[in-house]
Protein backbone atom coordinates (compact mmCIF):
# COMPACT_ATOMS: atom_id res chain seq x y z
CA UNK A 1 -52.35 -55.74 17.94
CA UNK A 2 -49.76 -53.83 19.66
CA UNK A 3 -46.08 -54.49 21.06
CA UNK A 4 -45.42 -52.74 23.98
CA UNK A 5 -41.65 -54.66 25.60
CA UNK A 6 -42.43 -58.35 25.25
CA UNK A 7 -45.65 -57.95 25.78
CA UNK A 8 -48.36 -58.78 22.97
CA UNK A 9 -51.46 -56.31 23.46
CA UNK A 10 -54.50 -57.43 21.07
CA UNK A 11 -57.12 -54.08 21.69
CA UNK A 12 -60.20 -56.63 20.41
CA UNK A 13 -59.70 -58.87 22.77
CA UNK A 14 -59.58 -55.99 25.42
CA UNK A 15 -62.79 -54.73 24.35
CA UNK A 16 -64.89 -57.93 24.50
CA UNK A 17 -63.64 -59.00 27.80
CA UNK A 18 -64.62 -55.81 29.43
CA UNK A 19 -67.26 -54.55 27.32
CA UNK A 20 -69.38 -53.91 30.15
CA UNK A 21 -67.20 -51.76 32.28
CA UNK A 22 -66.79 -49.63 28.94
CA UNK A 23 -70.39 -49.29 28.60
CA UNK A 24 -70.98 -48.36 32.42
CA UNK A 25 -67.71 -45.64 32.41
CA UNK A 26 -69.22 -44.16 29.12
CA UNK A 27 -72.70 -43.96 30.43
CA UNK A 28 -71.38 -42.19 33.55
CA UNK A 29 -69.19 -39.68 31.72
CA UNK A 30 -72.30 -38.93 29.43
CA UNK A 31 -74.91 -38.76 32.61
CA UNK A 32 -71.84 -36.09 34.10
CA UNK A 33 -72.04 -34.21 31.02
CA UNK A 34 -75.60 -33.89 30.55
CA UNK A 35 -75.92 -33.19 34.78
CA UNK A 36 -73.45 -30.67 34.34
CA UNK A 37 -74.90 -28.75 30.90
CA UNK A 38 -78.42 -28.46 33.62
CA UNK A 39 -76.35 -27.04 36.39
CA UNK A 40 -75.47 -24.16 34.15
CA UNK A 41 -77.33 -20.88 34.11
CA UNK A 42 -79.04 -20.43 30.75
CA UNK A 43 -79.41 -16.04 29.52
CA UNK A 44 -81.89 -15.23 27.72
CA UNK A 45 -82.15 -12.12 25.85
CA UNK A 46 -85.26 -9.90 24.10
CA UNK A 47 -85.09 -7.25 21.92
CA UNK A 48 -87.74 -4.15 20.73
CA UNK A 49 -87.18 -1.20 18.43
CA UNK A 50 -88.77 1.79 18.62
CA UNK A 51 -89.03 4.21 15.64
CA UNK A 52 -88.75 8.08 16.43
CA UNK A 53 -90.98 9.30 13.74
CA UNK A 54 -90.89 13.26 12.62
CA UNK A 55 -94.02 15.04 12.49
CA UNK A 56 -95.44 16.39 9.93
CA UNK A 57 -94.84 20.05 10.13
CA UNK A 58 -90.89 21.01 10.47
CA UNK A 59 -89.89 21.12 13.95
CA UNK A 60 -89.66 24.73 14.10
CA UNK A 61 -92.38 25.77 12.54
CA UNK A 62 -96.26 25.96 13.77
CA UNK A 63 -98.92 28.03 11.46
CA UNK A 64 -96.37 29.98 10.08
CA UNK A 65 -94.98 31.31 13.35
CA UNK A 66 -91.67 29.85 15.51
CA UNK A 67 -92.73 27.44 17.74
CA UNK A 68 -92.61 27.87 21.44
CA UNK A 69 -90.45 25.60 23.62
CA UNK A 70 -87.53 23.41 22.41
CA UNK A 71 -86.96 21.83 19.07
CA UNK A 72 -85.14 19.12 18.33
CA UNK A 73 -84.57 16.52 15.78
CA UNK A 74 -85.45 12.92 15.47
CA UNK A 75 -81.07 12.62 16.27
CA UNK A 76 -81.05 14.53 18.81
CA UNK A 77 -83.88 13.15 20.41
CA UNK A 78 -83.10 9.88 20.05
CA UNK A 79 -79.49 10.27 21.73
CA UNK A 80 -81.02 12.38 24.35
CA UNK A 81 -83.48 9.32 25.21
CA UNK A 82 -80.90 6.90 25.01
CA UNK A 83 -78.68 9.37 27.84
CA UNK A 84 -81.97 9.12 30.25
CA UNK A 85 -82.57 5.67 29.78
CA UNK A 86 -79.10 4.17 30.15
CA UNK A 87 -78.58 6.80 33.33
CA UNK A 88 -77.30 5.07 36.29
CA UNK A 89 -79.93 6.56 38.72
CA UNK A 90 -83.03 5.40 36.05
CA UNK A 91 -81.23 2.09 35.85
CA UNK A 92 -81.17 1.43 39.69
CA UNK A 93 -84.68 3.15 39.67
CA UNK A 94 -85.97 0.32 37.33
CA UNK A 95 -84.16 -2.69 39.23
CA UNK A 96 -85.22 -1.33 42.30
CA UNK A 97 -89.43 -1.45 41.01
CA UNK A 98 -88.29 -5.44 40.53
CA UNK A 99 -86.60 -5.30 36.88
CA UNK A 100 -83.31 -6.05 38.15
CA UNK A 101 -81.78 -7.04 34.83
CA UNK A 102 -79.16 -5.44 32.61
CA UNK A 103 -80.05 -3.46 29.05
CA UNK A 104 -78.85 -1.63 26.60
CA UNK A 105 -80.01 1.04 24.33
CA UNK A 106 -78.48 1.56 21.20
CA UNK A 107 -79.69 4.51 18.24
CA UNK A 108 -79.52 2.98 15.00
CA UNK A 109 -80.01 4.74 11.50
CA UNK A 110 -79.20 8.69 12.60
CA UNK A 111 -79.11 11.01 9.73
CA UNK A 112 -82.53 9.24 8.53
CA UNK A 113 -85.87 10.90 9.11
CA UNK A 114 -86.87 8.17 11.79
CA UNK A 115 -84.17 6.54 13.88
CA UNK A 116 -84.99 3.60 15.97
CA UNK A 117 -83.46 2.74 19.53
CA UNK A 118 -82.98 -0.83 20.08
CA UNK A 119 -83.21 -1.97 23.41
CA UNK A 120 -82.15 -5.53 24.04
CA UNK A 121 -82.50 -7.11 27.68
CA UNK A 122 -80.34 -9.81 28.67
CA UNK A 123 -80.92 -12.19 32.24
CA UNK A 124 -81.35 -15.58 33.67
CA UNK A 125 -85.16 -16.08 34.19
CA UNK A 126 -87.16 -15.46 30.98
CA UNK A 127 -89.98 -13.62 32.58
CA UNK A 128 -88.23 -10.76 34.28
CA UNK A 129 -86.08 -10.30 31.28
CA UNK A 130 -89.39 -9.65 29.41
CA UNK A 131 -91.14 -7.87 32.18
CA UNK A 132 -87.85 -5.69 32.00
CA UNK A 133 -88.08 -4.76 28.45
CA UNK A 134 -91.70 -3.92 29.10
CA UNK A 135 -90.92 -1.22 31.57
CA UNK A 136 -87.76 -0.07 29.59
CA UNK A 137 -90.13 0.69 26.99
CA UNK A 138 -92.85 2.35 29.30
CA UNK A 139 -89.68 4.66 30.59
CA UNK A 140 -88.78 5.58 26.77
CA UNK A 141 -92.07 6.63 26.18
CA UNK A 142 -92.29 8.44 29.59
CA UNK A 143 -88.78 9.97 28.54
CA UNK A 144 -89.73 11.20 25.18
CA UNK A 145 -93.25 12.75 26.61
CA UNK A 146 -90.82 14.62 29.08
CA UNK A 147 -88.27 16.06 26.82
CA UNK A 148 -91.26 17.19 24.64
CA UNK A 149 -93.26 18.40 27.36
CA UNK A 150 -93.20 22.22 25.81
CA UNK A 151 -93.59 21.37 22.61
CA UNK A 152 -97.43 21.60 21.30
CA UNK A 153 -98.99 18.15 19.92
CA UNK A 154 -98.29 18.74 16.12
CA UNK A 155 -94.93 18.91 16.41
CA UNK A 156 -94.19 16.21 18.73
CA UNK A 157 -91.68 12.96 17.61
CA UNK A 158 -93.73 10.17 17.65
């Protein structure tokens, strides 16, 4: 019970008189809430790794004489892949084959004799963000046969 002036305000009494109208006003507010949480856009996100892996030979070295053509190291190759890939003119070349949505590419464990690029693809609709990945990872590959292009097939990073 509650004195507000002269008034007497008994809250039970309140509550079982207009139980219903409670009931309906919280069942609206909830039906808003859950209408609203569909109304909002839902991001999904997926994620691959790819290991650079050395071969088995030093880089610079073929049969006991210098290797022709560039040599580079797992690091180095790894950043340089990451530069392509994250280039605005391959990322508008991607979204405009139809894999519109946004990635990143990040180089983790450098100084290690196999670092790994994550790529992670974030979007609205669950099956281009997946189809995206899918060519993100064909254009690493296509990137890393590229920058190895004069290098003969022992000696290529993996």
């Amino acid at each position: 019970m509650c004195r507000f002036g002269a008034d007497e305000v008994n809250f039970g009494t309140i509550i079982r008189v207009r139980w219903l109208r409670i009931v309906v006003v919280a069942g609206v507010v909830l039906l808003g809430f859950l209408a609203g949480l569909a109304w909002l856009p839902r991001s999904y996100q997926s994620q691959a790794s790819v290991a650079l892996l050395t071969p088995g030979r030093p880089a610079g070295q073929f049969q006991g004489r210098t290797r022709p053509g560039p040599t580079q190291s797992p690091d180095q190759a790894a950043r340089a892949i990451r530069t392509v890939v994250t280039a605005p003119a391959t990322v508008s070349g991607l979204a405009a084959q139809g894999y519109p949505e946004s990635y990143a590419v990040t180089v983790s464990a450098t100084g290690t004799a196999s670092p790994a690029l994550t790529i992670t693809v974030t979007g609205h609709d669950r099956t281009v963000v997946q189809q995206t990945l899918v060519a993100v990872l064909a254009q690493v590959n296509a990137d890393l046969a590229r920058l190895q292009a004069r290098v003969p097939e022992p000696g290529r990073i993996q």
